[in-house]
N, C-alpha and C. Protein backbone atom coordinates (compact mmCIF):
# COMPACT_ATOMS: atom_id res chain seq x y z
N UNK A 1 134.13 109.03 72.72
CA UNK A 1 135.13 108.59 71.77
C UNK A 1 134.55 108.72 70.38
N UNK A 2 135.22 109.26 69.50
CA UNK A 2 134.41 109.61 68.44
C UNK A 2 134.87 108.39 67.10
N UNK A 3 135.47 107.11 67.45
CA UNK A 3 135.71 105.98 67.27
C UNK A 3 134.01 105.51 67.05
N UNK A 4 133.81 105.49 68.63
CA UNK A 4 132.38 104.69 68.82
C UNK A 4 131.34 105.51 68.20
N UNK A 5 131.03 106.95 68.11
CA UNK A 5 130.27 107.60 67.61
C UNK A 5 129.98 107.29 65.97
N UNK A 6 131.40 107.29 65.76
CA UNK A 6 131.77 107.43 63.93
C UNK A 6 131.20 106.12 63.74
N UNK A 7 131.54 104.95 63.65
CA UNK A 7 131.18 103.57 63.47
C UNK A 7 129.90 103.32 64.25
N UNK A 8 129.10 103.47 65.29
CA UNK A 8 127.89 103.29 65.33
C UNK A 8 126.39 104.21 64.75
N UNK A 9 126.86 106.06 64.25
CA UNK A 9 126.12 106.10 63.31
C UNK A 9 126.71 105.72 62.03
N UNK A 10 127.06 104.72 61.65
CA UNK A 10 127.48 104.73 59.81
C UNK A 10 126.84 103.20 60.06
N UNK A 11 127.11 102.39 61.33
CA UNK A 11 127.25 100.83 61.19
C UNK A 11 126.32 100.56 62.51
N UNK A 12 125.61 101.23 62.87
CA UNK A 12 125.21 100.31 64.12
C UNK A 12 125.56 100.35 65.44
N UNK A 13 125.25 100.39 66.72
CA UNK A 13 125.78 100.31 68.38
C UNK A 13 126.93 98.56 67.98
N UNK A 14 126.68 97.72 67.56
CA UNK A 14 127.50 96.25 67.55
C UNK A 14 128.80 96.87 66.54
N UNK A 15 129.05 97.41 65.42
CA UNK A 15 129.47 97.51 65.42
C UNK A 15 131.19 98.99 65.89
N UNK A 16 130.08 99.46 66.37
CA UNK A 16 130.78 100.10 67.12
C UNK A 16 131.57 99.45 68.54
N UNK A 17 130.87 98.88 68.74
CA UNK A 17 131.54 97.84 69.90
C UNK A 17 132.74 97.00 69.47
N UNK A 18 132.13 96.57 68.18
CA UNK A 18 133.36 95.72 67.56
C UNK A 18 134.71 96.78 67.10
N UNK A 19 134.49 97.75 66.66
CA UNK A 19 135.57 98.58 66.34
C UNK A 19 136.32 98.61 67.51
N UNK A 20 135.78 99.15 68.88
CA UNK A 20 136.34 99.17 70.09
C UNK A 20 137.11 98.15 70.38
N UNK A 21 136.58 97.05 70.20
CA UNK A 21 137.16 95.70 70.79
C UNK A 21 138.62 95.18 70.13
N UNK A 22 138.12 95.60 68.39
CA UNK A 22 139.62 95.26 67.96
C UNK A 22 140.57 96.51 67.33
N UNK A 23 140.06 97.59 67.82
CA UNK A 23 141.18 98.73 67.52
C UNK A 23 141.77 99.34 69.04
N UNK A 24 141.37 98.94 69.90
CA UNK A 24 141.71 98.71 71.48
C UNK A 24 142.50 100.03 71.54
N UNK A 25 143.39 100.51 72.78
CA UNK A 25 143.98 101.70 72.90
C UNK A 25 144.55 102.25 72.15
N UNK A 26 145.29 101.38 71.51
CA UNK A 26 145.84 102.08 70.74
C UNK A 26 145.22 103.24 69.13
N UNK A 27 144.09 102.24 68.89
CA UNK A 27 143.18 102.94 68.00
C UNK A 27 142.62 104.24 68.21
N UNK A 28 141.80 104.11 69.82
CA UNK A 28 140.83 105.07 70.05
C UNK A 28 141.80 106.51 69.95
N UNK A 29 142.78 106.30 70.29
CA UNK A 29 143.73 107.93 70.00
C UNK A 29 143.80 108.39 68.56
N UNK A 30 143.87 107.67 67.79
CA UNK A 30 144.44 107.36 66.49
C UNK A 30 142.80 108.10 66.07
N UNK A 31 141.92 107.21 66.21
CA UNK A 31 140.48 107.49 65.97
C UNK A 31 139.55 108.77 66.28
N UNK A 32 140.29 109.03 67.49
CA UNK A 32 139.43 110.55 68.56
C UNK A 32 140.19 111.85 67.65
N UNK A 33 141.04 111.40 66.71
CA UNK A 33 141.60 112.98 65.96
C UNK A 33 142.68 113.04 66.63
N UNK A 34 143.24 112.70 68.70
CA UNK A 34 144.20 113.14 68.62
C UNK A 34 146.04 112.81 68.04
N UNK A 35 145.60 112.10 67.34
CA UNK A 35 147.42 111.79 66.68
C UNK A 35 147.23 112.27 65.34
N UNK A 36 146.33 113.00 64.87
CA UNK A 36 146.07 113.36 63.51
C UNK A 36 146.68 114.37 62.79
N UNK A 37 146.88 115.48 63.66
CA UNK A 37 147.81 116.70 63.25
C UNK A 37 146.80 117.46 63.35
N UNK A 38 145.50 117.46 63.76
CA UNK A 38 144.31 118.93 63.28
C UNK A 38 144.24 119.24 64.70
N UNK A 39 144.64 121.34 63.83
CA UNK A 39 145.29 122.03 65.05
C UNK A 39 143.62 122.37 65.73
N UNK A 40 143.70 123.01 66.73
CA UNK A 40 142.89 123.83 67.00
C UNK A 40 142.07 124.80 66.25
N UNK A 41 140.87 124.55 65.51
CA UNK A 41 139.97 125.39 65.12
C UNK A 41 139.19 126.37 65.91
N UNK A 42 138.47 127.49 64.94
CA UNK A 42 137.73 128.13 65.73
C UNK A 42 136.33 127.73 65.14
N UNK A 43 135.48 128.79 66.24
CA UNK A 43 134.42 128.64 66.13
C UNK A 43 133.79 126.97 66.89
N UNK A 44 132.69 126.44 66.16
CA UNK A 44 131.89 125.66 66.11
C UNK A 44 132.54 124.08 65.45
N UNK A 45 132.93 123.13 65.94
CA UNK A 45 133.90 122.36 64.81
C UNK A 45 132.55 120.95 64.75
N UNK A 46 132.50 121.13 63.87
CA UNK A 46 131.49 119.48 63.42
C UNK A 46 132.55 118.75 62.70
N UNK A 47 132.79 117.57 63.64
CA UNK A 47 133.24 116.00 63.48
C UNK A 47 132.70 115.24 62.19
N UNK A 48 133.07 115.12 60.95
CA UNK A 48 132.36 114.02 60.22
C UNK A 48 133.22 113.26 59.76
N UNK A 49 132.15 112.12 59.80
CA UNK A 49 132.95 110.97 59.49
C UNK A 49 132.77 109.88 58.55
N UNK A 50 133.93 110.09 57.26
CA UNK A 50 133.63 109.21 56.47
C UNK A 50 134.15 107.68 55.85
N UNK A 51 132.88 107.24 55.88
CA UNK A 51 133.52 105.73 55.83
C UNK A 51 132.69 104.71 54.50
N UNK A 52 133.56 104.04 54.43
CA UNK A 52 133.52 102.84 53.10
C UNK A 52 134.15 101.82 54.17
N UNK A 53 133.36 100.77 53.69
CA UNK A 53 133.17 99.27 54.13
C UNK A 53 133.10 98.21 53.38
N UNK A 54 133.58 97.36 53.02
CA UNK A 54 133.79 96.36 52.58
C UNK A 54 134.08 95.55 51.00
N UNK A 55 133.31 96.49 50.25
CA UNK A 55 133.52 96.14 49.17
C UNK A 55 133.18 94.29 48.50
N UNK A 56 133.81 94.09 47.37
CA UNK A 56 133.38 92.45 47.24
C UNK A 56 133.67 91.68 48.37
N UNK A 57 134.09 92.13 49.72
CA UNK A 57 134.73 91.40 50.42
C UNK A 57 133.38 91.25 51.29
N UNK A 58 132.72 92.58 51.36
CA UNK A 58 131.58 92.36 52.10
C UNK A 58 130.15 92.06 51.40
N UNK A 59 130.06 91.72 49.66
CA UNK A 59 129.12 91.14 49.20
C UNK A 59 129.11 92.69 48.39
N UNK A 60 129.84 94.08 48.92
CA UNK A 60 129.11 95.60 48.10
C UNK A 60 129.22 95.24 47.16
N UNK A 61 128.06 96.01 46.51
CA UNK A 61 128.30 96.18 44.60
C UNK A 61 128.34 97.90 44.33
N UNK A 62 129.39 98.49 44.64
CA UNK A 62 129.86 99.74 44.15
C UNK A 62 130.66 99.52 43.98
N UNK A 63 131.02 100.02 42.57
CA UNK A 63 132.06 100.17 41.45
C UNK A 63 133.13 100.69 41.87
N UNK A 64 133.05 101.13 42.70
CA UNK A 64 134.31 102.38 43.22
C UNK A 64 135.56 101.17 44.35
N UNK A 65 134.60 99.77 44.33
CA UNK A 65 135.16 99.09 45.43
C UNK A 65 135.04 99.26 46.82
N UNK A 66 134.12 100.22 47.56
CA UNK A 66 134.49 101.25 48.93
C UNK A 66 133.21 100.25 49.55
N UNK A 67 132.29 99.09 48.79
CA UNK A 67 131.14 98.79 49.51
C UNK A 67 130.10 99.87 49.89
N UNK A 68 129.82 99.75 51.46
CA UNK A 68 129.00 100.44 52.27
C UNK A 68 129.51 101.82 52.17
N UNK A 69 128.92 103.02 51.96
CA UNK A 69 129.50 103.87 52.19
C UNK A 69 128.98 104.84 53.13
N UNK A 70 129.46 106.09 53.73
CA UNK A 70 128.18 106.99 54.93
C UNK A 70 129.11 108.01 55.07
N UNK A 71 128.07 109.41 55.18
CA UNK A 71 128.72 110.64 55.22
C UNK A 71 127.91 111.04 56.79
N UNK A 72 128.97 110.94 57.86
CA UNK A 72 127.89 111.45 59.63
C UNK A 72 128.76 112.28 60.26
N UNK A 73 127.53 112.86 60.95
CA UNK A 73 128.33 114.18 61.57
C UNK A 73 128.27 113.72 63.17
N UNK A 74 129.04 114.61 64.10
CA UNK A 74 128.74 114.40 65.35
C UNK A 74 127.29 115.65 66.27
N UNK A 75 126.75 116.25 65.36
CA UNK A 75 125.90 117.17 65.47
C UNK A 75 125.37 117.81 63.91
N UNK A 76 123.79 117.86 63.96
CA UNK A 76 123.50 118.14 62.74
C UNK A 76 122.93 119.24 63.04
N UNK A 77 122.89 120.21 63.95
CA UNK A 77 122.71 121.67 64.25
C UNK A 77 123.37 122.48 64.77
N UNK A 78 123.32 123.99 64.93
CA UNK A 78 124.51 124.59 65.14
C UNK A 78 124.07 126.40 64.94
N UNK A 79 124.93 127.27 65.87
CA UNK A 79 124.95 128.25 65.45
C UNK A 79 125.15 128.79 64.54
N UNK A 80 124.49 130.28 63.79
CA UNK A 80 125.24 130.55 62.81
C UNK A 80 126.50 130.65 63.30
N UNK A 81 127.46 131.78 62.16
CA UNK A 81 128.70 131.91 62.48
C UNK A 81 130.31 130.80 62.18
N UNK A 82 131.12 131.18 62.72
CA UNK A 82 132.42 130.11 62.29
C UNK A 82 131.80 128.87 62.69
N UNK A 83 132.13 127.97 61.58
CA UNK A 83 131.57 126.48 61.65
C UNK A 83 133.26 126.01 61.09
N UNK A 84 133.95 125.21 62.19
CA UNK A 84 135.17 124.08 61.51
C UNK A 84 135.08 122.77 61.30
N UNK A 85 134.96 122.37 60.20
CA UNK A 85 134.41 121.03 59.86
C UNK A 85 135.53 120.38 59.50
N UNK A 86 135.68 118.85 60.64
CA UNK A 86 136.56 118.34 60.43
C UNK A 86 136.80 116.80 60.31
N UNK A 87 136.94 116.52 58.48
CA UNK A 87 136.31 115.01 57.89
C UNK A 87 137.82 114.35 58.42
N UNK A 88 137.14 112.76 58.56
CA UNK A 88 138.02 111.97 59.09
C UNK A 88 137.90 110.44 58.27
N UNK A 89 138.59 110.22 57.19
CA UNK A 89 138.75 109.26 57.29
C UNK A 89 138.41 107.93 57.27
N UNK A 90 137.15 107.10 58.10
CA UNK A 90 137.73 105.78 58.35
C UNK A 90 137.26 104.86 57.59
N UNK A 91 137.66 105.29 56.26
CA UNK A 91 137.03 104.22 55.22
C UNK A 91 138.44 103.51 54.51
N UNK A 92 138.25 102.81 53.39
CA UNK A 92 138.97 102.22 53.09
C UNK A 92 139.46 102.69 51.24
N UNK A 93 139.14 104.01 51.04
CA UNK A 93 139.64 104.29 49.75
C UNK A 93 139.29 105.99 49.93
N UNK A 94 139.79 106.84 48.61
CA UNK A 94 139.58 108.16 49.25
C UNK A 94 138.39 108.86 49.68
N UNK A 95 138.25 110.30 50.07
CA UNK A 95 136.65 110.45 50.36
C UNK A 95 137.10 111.79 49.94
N UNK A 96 135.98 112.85 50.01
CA UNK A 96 136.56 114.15 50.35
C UNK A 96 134.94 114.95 51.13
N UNK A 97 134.96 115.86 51.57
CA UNK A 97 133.88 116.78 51.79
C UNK A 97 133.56 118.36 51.61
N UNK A 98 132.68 118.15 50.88
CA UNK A 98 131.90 119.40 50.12
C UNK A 98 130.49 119.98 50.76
N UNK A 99 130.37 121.45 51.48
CA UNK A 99 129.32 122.08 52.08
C UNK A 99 128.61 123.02 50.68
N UNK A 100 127.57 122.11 50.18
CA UNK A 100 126.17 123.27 49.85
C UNK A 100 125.53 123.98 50.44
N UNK A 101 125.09 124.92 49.92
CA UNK A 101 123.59 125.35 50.30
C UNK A 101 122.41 124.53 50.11
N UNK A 102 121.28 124.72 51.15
CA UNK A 102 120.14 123.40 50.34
C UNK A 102 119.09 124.76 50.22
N UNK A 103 118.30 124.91 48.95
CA UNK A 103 117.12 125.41 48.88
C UNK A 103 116.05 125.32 50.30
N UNK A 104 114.98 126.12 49.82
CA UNK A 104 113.69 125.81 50.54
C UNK A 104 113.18 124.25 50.07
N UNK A 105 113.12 123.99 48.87
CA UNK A 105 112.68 122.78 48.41
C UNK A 105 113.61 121.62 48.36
N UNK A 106 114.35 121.86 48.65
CA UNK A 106 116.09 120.73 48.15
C UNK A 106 115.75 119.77 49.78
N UNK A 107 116.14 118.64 49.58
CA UNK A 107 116.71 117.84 50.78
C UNK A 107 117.62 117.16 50.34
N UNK A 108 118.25 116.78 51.08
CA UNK A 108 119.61 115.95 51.22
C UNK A 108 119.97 114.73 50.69
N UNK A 109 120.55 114.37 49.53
CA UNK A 109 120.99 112.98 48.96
C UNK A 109 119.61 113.41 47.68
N UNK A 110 119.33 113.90 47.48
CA UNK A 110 118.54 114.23 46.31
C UNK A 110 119.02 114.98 45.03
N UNK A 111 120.23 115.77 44.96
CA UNK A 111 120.73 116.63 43.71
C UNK A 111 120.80 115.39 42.35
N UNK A 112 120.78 115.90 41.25
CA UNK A 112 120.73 114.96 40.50
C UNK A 112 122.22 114.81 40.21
N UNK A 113 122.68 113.32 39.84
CA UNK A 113 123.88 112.89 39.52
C UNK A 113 124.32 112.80 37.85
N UNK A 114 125.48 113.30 37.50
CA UNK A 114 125.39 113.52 35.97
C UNK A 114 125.90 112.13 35.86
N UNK A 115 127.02 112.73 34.28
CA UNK A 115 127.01 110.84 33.28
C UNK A 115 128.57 110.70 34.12
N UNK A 116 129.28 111.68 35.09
CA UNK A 116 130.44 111.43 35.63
C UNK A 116 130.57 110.94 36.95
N UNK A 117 129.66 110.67 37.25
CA UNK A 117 128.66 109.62 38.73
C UNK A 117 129.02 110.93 39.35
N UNK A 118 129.15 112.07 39.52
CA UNK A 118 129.41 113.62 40.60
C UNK A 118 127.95 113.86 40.18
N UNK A 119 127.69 115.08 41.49
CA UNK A 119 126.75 116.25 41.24
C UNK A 119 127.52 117.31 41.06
N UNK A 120 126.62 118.63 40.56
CA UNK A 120 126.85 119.82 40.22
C UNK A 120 127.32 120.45 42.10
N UNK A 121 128.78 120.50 42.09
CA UNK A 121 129.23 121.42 42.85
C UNK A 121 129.07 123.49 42.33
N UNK A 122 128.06 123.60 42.04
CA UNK A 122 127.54 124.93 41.88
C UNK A 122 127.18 125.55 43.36
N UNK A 123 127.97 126.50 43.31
CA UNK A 123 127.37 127.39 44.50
C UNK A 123 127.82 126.55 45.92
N UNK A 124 128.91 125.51 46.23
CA UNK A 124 129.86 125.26 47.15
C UNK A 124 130.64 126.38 47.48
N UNK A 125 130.68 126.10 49.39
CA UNK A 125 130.60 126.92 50.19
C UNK A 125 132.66 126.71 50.28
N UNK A 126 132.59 125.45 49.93
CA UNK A 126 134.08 125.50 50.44
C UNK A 126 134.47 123.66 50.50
N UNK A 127 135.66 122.82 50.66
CA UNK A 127 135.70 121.96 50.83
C UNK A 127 136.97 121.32 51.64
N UNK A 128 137.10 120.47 52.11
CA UNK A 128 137.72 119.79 53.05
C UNK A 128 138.03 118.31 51.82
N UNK A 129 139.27 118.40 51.15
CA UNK A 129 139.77 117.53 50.68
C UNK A 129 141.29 117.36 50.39
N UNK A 130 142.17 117.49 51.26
CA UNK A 130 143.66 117.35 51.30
C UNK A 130 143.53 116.51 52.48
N UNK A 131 144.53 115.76 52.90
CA UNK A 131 144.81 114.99 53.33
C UNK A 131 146.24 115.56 54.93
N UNK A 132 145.64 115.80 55.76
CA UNK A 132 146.70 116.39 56.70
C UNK A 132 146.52 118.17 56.81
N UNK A 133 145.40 118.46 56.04
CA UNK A 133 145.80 120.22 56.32
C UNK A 133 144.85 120.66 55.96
N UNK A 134 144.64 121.75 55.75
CA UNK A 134 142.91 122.55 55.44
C UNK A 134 142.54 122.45 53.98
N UNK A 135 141.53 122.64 53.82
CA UNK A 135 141.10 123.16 52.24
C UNK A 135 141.06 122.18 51.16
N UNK A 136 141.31 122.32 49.75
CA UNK A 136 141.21 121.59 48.97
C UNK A 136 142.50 120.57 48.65
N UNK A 137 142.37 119.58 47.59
CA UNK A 137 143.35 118.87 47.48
C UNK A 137 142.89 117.00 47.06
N UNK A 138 143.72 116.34 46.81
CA UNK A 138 143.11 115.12 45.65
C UNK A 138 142.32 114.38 46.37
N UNK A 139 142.03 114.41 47.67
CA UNK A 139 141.02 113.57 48.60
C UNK A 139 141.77 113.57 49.62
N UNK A 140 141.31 113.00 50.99
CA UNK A 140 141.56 112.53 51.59
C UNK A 140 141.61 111.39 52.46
N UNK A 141 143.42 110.80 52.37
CA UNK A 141 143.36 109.35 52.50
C UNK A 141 142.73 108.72 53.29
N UNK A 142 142.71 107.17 53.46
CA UNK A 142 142.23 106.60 54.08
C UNK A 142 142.63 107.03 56.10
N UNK A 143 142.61 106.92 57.22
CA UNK A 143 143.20 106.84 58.30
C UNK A 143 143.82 108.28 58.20
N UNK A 144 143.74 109.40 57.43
CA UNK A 144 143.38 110.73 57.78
C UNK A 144 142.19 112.00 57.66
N UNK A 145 142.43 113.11 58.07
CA UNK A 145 141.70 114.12 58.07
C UNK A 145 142.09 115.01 57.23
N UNK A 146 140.80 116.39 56.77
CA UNK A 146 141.00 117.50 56.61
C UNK A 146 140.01 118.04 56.81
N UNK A 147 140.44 119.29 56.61
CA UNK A 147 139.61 120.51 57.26
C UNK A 147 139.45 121.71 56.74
N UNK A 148 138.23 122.64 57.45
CA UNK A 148 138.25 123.93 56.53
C UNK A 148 136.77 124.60 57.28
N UNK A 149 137.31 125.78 57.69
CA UNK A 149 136.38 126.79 58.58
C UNK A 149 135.25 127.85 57.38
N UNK A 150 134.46 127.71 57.88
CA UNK A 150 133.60 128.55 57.43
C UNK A 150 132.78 129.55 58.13
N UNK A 151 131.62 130.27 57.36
CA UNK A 151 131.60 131.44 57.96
C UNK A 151 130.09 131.39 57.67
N UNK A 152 128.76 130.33 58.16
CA UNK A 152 127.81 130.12 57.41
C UNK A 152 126.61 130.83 58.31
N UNK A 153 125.36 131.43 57.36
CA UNK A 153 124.28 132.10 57.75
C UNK A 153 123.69 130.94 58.53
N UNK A 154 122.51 131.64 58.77
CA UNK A 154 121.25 130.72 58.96
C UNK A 154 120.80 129.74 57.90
N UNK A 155 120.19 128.54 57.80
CA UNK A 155 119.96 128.28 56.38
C UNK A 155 120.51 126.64 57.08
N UNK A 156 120.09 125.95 55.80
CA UNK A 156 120.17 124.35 55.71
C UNK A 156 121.52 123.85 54.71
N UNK A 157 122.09 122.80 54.92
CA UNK A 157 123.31 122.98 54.01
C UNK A 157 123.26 121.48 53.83
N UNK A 158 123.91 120.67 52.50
CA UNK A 158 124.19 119.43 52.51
C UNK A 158 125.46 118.96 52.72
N UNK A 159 125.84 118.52 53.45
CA UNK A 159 127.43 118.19 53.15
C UNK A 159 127.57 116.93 52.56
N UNK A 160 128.80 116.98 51.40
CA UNK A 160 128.71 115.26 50.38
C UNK A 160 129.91 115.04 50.23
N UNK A 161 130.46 113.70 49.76
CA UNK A 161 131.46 113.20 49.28
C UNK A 161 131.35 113.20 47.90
N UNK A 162 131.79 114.22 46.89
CA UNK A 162 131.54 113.83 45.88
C UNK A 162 132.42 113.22 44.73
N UNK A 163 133.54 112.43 44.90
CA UNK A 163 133.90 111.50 44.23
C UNK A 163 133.25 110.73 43.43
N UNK A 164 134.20 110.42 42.30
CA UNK A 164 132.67 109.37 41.47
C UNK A 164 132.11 108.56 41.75
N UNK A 165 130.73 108.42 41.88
CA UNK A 165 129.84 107.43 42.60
C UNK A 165 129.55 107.82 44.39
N UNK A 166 130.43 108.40 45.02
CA UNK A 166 130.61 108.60 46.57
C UNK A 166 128.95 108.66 46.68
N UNK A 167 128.32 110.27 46.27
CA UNK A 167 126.92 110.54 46.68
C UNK A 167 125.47 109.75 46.31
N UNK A 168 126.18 108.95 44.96
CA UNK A 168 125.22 108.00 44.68
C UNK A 168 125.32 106.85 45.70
N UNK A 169 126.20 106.85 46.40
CA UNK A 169 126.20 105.70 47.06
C UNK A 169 125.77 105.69 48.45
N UNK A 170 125.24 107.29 49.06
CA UNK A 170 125.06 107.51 50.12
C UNK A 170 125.67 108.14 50.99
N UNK A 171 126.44 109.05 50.44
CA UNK A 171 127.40 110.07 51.30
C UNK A 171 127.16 111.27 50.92
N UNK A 172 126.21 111.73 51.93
CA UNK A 172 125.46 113.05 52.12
C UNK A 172 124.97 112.91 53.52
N UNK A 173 124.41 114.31 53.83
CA UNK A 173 124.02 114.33 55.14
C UNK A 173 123.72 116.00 55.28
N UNK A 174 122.23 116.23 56.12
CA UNK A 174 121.77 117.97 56.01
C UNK A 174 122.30 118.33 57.76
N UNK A 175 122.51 119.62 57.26
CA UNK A 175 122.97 120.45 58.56
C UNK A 175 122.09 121.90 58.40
N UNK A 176 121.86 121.93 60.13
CA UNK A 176 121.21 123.06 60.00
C UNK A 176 121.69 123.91 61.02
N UNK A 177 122.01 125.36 60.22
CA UNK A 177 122.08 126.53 61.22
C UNK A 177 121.23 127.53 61.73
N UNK A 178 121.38 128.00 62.93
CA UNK A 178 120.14 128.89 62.85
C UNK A 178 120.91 129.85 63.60
């Protein structure tokens, strides 16, 4: 169930349990992608999942209000070739997702952040930010997806949320193809 996956890497095995417990059947459909509308991709499809938590409600101090925030995949390796990456959602304000390239020297959650709390989207591969359908677009809402296929070498890549503040706050994550 990619309910329990999504919420226990962002939050923990407990709270993944707890998601289970109080989003019960009816959630886990809602949660697994299938009531979402995302058709059948090709290739290779990596699951990520993004989430914001609590905000002043949970003690966060990000400005953005979103609290806790986490950018996770359901696999962080992969063939080259068609890669469909498909962000989900389960936070509580918008998100979106953006595939870099990472250098030989670059790692992940490290690009520097300018005076507009973003990093330099230079040399992005492509992004997953509409809400219900592929490609770009103003984010995507809370309790949906988007998506967007690519066509990536061998090589290391970062994927981020870069909304203002999102990557400063911990929404990044490296993928590797070979």
């Amino acid at each position: 169930m990619l309910a329990a996956s999504a919420w226990a890497g962002a939050f923990g095995q407990g709270a993944a349990a707890t998601a289970r417990t109080r989003l019960g059947a009816a959630g886990s459909g809602f949660l697994s992608g299938s009531s979402q509308g995302v058709p059948d991709l090709p290739g290779t499809v990596v699951n990520v999942s993004l989430t914001s938590m609590g905000g002043a409600m949970m003690g966060g101090r990000n400005p953005m209000g979103g609290g806790v925030m986490r950018l996770g995949v359901d696999r962080a390796t992969m063939p080259a070739g068609s890669v469909s990456f498909v962000a989900t959602n389960f936070g509580s304000i918008d998100h979106e997702l953006a595939i870099l390239p990472l250098g030989d020297n670059q790692r992940a959650g490290l690009r520097p952040i300018g005076a507009d709390s973003k990093i330099s989207e230079e040399g992005s591969l492509g992004e997953a930010s509409a809400s219900g359908r592929a490609g770009a677009g103003d984010g995507i809402r809370p309790g949906s997806s988007g998506w967007v296929t690519l066509t990536l070498a061998p090589g290391r890549y970062e994927l981020v949320c870069n909304l203002p503040g999102h990557y400063g706050a911990g929404m990044s994550t490296e993928l590797t193809v070979s």
